[in-house]
Protein backbone atom coordinates (compact mmCIF):
# COMPACT_ATOMS: atom_id res chain seq x y z
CA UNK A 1 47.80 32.69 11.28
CA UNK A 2 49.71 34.67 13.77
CA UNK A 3 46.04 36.11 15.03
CA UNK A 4 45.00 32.53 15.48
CA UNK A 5 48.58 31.88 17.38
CA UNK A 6 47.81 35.11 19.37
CA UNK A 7 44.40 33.86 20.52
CA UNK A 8 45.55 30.71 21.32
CA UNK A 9 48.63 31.76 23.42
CA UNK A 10 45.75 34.25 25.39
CA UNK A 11 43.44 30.75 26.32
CA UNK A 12 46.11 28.81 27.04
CA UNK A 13 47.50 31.52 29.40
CA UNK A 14 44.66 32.42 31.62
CA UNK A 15 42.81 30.44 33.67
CA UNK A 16 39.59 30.89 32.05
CA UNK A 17 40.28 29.97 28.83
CA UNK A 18 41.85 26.50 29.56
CA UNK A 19 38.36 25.87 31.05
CA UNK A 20 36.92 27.11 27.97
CA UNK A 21 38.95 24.98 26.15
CA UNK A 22 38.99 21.76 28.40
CA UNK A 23 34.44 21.79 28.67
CA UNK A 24 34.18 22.48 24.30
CA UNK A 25 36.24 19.23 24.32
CA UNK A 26 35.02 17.57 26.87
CA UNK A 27 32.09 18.40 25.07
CA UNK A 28 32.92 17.53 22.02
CA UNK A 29 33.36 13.90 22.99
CA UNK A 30 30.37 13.65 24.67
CA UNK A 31 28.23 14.63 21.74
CA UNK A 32 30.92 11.97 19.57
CA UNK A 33 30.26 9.25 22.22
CA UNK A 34 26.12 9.81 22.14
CA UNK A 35 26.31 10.30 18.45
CA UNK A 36 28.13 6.66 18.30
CA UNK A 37 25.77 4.79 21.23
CA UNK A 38 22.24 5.77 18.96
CA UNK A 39 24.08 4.87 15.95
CA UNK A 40 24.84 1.32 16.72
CA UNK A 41 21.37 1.21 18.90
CA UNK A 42 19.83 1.90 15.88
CA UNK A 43 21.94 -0.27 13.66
CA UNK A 44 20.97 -3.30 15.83
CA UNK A 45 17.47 -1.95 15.46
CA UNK A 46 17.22 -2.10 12.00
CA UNK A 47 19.06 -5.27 12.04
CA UNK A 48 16.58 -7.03 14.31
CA UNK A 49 13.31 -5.44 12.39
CA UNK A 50 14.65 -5.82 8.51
CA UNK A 51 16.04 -9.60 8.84
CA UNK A 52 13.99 -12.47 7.27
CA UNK A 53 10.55 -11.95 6.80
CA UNK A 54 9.95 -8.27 7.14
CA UNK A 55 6.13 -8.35 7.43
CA UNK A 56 3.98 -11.33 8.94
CA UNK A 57 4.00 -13.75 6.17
CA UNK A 58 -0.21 -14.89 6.41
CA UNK A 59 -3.07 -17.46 5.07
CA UNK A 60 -5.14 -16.06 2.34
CA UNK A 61 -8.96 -17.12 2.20
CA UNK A 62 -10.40 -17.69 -1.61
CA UNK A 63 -13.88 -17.80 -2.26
CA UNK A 64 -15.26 -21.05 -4.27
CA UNK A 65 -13.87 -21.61 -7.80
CA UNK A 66 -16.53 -20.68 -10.68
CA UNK A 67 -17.09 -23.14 -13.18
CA UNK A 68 -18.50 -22.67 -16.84
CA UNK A 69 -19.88 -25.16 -19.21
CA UNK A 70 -20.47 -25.54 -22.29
CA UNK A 71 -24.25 -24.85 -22.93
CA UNK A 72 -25.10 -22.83 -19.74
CA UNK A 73 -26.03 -19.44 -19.32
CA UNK A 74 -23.72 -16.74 -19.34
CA UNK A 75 -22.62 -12.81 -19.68
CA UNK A 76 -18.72 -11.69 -21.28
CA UNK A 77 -19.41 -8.91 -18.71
CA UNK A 78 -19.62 -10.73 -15.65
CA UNK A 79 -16.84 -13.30 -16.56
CA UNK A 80 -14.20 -10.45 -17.13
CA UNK A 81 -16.07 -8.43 -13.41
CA UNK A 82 -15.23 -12.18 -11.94
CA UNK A 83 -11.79 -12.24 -13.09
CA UNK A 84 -11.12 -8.31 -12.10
CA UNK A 85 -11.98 -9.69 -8.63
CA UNK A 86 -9.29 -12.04 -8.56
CA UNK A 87 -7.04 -9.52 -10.15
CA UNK A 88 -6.44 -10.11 -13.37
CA UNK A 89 -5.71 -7.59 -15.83
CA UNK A 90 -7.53 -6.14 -18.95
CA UNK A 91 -5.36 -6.17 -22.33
CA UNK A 92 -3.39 -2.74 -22.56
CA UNK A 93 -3.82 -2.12 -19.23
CA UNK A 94 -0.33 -2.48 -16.45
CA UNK A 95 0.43 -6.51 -16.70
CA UNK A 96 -0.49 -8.18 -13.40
CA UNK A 97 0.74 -11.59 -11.80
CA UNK A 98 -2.56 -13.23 -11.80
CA UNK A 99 -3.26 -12.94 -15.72
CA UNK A 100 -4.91 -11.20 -18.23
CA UNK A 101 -8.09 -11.41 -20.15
CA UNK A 102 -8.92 -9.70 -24.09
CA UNK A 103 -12.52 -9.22 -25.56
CA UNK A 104 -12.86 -10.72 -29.44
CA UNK A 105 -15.90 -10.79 -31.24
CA UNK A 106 -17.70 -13.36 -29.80
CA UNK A 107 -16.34 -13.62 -26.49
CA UNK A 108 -13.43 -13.40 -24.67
CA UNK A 109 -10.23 -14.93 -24.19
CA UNK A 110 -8.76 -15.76 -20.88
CA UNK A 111 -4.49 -16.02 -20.10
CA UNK A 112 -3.38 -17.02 -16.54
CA UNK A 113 -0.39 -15.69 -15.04
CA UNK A 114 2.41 -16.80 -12.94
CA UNK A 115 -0.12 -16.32 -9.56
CA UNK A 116 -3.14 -18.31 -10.85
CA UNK A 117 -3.95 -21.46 -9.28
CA UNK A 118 -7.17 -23.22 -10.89
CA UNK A 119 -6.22 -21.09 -14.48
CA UNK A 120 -2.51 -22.61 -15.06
CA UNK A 121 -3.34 -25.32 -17.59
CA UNK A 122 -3.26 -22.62 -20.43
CA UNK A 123 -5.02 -20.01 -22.09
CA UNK A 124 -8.73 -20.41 -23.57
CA UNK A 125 -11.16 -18.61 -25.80
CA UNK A 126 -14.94 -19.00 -24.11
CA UNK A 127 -17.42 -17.78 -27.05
CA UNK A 128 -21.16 -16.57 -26.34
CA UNK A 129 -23.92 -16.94 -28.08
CA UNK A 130 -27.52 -15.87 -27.11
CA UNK A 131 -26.15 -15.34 -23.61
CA UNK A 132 -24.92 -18.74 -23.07
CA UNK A 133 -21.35 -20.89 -23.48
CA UNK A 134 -21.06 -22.01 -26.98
CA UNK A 135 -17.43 -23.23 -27.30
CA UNK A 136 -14.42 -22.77 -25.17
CA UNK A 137 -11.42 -23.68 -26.90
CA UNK A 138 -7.23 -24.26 -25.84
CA UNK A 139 -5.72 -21.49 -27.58
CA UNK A 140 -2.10 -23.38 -27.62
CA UNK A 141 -3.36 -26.56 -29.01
CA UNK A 142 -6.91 -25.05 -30.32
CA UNK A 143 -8.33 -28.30 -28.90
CA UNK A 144 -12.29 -28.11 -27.64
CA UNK A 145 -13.11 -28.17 -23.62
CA UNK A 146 -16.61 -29.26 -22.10
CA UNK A 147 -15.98 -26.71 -19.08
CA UNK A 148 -13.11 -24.16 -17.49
CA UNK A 149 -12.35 -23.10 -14.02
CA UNK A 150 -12.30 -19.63 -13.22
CA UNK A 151 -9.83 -18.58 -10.30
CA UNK A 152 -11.82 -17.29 -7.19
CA UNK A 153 -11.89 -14.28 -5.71
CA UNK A 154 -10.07 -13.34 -2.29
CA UNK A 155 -11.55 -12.94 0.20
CA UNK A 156 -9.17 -11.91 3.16
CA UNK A 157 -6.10 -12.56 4.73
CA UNK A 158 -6.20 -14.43 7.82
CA UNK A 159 -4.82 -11.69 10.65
CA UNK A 160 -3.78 -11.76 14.57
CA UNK A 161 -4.85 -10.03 17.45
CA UNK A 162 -4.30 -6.82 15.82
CA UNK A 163 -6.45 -7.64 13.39
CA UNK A 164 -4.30 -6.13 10.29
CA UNK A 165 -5.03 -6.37 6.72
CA UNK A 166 -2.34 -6.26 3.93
CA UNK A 167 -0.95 -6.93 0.64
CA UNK A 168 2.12 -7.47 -0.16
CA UNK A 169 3.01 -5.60 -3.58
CA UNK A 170 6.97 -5.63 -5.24
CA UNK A 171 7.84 -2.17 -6.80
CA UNK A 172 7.83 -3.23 -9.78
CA UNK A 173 4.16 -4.03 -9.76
CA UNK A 174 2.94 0.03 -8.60
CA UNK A 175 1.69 1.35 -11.26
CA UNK A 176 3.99 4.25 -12.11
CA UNK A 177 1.54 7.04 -11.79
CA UNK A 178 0.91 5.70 -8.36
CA UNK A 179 4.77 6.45 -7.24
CA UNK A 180 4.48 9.70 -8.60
CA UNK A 181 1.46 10.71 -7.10
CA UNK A 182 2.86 9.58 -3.46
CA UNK A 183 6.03 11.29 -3.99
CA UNK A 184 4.27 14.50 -5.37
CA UNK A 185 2.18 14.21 -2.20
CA UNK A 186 4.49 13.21 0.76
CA UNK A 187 8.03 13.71 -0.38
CA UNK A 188 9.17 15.45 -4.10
CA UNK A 189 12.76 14.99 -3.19
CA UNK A 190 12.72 11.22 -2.02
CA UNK A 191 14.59 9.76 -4.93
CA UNK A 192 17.51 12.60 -4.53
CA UNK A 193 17.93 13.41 -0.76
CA UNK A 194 20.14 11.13 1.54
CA UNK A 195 16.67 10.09 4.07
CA UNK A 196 16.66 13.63 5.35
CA UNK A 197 15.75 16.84 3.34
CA UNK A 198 17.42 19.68 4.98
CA UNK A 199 15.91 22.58 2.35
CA UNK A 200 11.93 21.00 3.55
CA UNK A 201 13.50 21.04 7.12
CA UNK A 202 13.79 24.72 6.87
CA UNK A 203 10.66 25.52 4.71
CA UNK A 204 8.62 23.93 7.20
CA UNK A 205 10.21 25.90 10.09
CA UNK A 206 9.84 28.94 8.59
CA UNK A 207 6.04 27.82 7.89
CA UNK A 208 5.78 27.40 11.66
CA UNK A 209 7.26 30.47 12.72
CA UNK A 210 4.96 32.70 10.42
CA UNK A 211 1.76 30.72 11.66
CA UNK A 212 2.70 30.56 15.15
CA UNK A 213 1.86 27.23 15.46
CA UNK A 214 3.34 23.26 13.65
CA UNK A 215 1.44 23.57 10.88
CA UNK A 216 4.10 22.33 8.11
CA UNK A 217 5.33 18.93 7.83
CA UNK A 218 8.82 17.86 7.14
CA UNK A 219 9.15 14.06 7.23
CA UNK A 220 10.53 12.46 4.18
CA UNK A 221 9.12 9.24 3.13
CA UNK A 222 12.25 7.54 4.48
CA UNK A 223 11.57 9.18 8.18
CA UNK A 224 7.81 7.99 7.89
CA UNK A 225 9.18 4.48 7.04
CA UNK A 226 11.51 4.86 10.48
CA UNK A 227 8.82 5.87 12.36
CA UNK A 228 6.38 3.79 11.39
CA UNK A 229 8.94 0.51 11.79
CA UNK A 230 10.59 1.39 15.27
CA UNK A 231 9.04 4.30 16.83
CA UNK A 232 6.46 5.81 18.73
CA UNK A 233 4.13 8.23 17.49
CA UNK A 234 4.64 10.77 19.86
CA UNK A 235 5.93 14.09 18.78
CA UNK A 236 9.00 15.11 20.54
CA UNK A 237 12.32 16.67 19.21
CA UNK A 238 13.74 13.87 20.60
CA UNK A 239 11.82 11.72 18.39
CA UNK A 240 12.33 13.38 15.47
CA UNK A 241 15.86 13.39 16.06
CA UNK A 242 15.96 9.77 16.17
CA UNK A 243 13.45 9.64 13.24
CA UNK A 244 16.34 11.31 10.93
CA UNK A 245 19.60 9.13 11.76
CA UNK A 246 17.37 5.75 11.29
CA UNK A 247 16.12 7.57 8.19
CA UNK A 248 19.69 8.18 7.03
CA UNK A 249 20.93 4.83 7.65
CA UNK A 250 18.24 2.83 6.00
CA UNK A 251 19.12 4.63 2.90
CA UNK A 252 22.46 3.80 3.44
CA UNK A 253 21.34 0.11 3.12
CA UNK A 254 18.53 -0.23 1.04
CA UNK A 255 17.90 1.66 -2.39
CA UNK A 256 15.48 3.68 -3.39
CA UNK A 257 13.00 1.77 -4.85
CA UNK A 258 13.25 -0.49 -1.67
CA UNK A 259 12.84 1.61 0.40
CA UNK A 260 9.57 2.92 -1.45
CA UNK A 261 8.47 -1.11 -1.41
CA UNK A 262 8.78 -0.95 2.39
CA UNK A 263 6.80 1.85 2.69
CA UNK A 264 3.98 1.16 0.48
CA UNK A 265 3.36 -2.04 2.43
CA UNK A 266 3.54 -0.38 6.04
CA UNK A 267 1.90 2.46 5.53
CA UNK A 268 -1.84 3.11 7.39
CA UNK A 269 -4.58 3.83 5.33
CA UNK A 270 -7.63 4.00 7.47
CA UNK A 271 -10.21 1.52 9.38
CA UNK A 272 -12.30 -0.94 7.94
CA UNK A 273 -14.93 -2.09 10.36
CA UNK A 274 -12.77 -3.74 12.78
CA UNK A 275 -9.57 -3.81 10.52
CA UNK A 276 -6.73 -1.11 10.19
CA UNK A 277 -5.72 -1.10 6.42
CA UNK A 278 -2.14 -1.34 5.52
CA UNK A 279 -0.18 -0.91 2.65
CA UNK A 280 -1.20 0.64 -1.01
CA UNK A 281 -2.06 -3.05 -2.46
CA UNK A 282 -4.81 -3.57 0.25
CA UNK A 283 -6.07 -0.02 0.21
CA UNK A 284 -6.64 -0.21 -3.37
CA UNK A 285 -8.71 -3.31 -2.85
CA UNK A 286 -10.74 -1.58 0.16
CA UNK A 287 -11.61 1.74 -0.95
CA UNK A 288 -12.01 1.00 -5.18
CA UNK A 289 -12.25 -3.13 -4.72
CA UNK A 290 -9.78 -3.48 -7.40
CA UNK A 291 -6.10 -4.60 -7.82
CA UNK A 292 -3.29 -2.67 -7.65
CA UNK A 293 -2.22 -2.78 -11.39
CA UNK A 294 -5.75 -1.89 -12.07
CA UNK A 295 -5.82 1.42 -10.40
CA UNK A 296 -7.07 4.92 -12.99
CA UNK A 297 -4.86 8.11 -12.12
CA UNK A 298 -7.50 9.97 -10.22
CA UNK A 299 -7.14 6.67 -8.23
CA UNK A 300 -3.81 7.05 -7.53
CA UNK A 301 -4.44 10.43 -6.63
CA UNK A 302 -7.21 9.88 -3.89
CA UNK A 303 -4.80 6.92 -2.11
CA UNK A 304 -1.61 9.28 -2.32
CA UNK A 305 -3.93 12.13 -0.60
CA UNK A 306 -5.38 10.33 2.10
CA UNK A 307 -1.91 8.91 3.38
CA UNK A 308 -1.88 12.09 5.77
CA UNK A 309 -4.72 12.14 7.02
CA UNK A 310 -7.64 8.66 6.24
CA UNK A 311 -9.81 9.77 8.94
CA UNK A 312 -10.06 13.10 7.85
CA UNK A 313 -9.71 12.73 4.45
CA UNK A 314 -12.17 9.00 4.03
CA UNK A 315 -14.41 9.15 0.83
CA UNK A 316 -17.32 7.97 3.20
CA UNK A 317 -17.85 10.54 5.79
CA UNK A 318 -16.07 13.59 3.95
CA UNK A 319 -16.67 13.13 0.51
CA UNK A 320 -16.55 16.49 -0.61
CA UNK A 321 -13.21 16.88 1.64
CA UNK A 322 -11.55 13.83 -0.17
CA UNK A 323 -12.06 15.12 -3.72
CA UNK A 324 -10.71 18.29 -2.97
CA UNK A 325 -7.77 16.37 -1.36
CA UNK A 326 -7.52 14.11 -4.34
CA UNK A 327 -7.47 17.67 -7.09
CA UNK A 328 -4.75 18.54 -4.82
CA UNK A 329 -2.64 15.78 -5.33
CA UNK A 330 -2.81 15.84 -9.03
CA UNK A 331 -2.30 19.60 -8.70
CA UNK A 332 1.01 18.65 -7.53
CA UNK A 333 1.39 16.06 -9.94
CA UNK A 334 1.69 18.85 -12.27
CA UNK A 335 4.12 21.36 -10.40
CA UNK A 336 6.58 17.98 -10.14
CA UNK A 337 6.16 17.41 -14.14
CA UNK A 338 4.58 14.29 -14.07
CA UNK A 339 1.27 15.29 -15.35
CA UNK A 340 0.07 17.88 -18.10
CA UNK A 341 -2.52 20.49 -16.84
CA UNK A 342 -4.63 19.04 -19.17
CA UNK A 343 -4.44 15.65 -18.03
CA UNK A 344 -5.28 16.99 -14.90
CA UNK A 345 -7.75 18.77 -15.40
CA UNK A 346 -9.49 15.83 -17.31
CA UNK A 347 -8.94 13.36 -14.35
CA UNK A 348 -10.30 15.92 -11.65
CA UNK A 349 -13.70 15.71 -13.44
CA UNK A 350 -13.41 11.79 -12.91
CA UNK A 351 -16.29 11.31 -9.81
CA UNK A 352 -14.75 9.70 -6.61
CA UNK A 353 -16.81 6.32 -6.58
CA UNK A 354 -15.76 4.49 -3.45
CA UNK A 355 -16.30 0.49 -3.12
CA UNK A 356 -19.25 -0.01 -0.97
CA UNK A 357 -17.95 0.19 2.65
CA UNK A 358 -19.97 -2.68 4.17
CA UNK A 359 -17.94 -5.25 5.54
CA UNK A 360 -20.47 -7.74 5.67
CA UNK A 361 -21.27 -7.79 2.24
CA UNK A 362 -17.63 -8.18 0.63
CA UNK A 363 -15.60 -10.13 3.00
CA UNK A 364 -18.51 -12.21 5.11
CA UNK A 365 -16.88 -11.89 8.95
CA UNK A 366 -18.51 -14.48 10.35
CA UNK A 367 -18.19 -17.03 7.74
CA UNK A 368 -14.29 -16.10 7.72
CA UNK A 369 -14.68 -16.56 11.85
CA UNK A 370 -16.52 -19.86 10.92
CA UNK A 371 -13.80 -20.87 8.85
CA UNK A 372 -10.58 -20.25 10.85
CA UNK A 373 -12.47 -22.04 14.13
CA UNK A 374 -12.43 -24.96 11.78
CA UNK A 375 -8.62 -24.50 10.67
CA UNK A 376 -7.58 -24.05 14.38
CA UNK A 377 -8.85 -27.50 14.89
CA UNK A 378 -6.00 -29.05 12.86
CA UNK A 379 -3.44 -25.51 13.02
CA UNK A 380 -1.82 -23.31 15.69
CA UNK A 381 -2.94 -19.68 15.31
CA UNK A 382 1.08 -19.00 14.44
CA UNK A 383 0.70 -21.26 11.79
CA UNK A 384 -2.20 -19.40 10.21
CA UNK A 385 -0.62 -16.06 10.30
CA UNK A 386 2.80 -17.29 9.39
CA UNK A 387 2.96 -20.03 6.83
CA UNK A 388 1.01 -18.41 3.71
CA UNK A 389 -1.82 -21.08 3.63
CA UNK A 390 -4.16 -20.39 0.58
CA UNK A 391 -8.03 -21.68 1.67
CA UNK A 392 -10.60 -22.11 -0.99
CA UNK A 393 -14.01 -22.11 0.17
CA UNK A 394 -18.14 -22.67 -0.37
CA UNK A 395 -18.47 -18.93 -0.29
CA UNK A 396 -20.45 -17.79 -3.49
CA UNK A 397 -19.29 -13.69 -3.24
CA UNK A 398 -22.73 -12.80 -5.10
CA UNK A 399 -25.19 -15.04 -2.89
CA UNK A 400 -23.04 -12.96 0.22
CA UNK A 401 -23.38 -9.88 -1.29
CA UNK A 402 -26.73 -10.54 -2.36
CA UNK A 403 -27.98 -12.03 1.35
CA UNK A 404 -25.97 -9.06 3.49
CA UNK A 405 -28.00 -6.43 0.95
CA UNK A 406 -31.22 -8.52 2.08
CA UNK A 407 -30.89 -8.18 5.69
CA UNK A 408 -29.56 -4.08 5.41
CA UNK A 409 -33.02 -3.54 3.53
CA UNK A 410 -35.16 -5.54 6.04
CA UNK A 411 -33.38 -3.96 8.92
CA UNK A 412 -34.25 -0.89 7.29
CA UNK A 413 -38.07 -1.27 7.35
């Protein structure tokens, strides 16, 4: 103590050291004032972005319903490929929304969920016999039906100008290993750090200052979220800066598993065609044509791994690049404890089987462009992309898909 009155006495005294002392206060409150100004910027930023709707509410386009009838041809495989399109779930795998379907003996038995639309009358049984209907049957009143209506498949989303896709998906409907394979990937510490992880902060720097160049990441998932919602892309210090005090106050507001939610429907996951894919939901359906809740775990590994990197890392032009990407992942998987080695090991033998990436053949363009000329006849453009419209149409996916293969083999010759 009577050091610290000594050297106080000796600033006070001389000339100097009231200067010192008057600019480390002066600049003190300077860095207090700035530190206040981006905090309530921000505030007001997230304010204005997070309130209401946070992402485009939009107009979903259905192909036409399938019917079935007693006495016509059919094949149990095909039924439960037409209900996978819609999104329906098999029996034991993750529950979805839409419904769920169960092979028996002599056919199969169908269960809508809570997002069905032609399906909601009940559950029914549809038996096959010599590859045609022989009975479909009520299960809760075991009553005899002449026909059922299968829900369609989707198509698209209406978009904008930008010409986004998306799906919106709650957390509760990720499939677990999903979450853990992003957060093995992007950010092990997201559910324990406060939006910023100082201990990556200084990994990566370190990283950087042995390779002479950025080569290590730091961004949590949180600081991805705030960049992706509010900034620029640009990478300044600046930036990042701002990138870490948004970070730290959304997870003052939101929890954990919200702010994973927000992140797994913003985030970019590559081109297709004309469209930028957004969100987990959507890329599922664009890269493996599936649902969500349908997803395998070397699945979840390939969309966790290309989240860095789509271009680079896109199962179409760098195959061999993407599977290594994807062993990665589940690599990490491992080192975080949510996989055994030798569940690993078993998954990375799994081949990486992309969807078919033509356009044309899965989501017809320019009968969708057909179709939203015709709704802009009786709707505004806003009212497309804002008021969650769901439009049935004539489109037959397998005539499409079947007509688009057509023309790509005639063009060929």
């Amino acid at each position: 103590m009577a050091v610290y009155i000594r050297i106080r006495n000796r600033l006070l005294t001389r000339p100097w050291g009231r200067f010192l002392l008057i600019s480390l206060l002066v600049l003190a409150l300077a860095s207090a004032s700035l530190f206040g100004y981006y905090w309530h910027r921000f505030s007001q930023l997230i304010n204005a972005r997070l309130s209401g709707e946070v992402f485009e509410r939009t107009s979903q386009i259905y192909a036409a319903p399938n019917a079935f009838y007693v006495g016509e041809p059919a094949d149990i495989a095909e039924i439960a490929a037409q209900l996978r399109r819609f999104g329906y779930s098999e029996a034991g795998e993750p529950p979805s929304r839409y419904g769920s379907f169960v092979y028996t003996s002599y056919g199969i038995e169908i269960h809508p969920g809570l997002l069905s639309q032609v399906g909601r009358g009940g559950a029914v049984r549809i038996e096959v016999a010599n590859q045609r209907v022989h009975r479909i049957t009520e299960l809760h009143t075991g009553l005899p039906r002449d026909r059922i209506w299968l829900d369609p498949a989707h198509i698209t989303n209406l978009f904008d100008r930008r010409r986004t896709k998306r799906r919106l998906v709650q957390y509760e409907d990720i499939p677990p290993e999903l979450i853990q394979a992003v957060v093995a990937a992007e950010d092990r510490r997201f559910f324990h750090h406060p939006g910023v992880s100082l201990p990556d902060i200084f990994r990566a720097l370190w990283v950087d200052i042995r390779k002479g160049a950025r080569v290590q990441g730091a961004s949590t998932i949180t600081m991805q979220l705030a960049r992706s919602f509010f900034l620029s892309p640009s990478r300044t210090l600046k930036r990042k800066m701002a990138e870490a005090l948004i970070a730290i106050q959304l997870e003052r507001r939101f929890s954990k598993e919200e702010i994973f939610e927000l992140y797994a429907n913003e985030i970019y996951l590559g081109q297709r065609g004309s469209f930028s894919i957004h969100g987990l939901s959507e890329g599922a359906q664009a890269y493996f044509g599936k649902d969500i809740s349908q997803l395998t775990l070397p699945e979840c590994a390939f969309l966790a791994g290309i989240l860095r990197s789509p271009n680079r890392y896109s199962p179409y032009r760098h195959p061999e690049r993407a599977k290594a990407r994807r062993d990665h992942v589940l690599d990490a998987m491992v080192e975080t404890g949510a996989l055994t080695r030798e569940r690993a090991e078993v998954a990375k033998w799994a081949p990486l089987e992309p969807a078919p990436a033509s356009v044309e053949a899965s989501e017809a363009p320019y009968f969708i462009d057909l179709v939203k000329d015709l709704l802009l006849e009786r709707y505004s453009e806003e009212e497309l992309v804002s008021r969650s419209f769901r439009i049935y149409t004539t489109l037959d996916p397998d005539l499409q898909h079947a007509a688009a293969e057509a023309v790509r083999e005639a063009l060929k010759e």
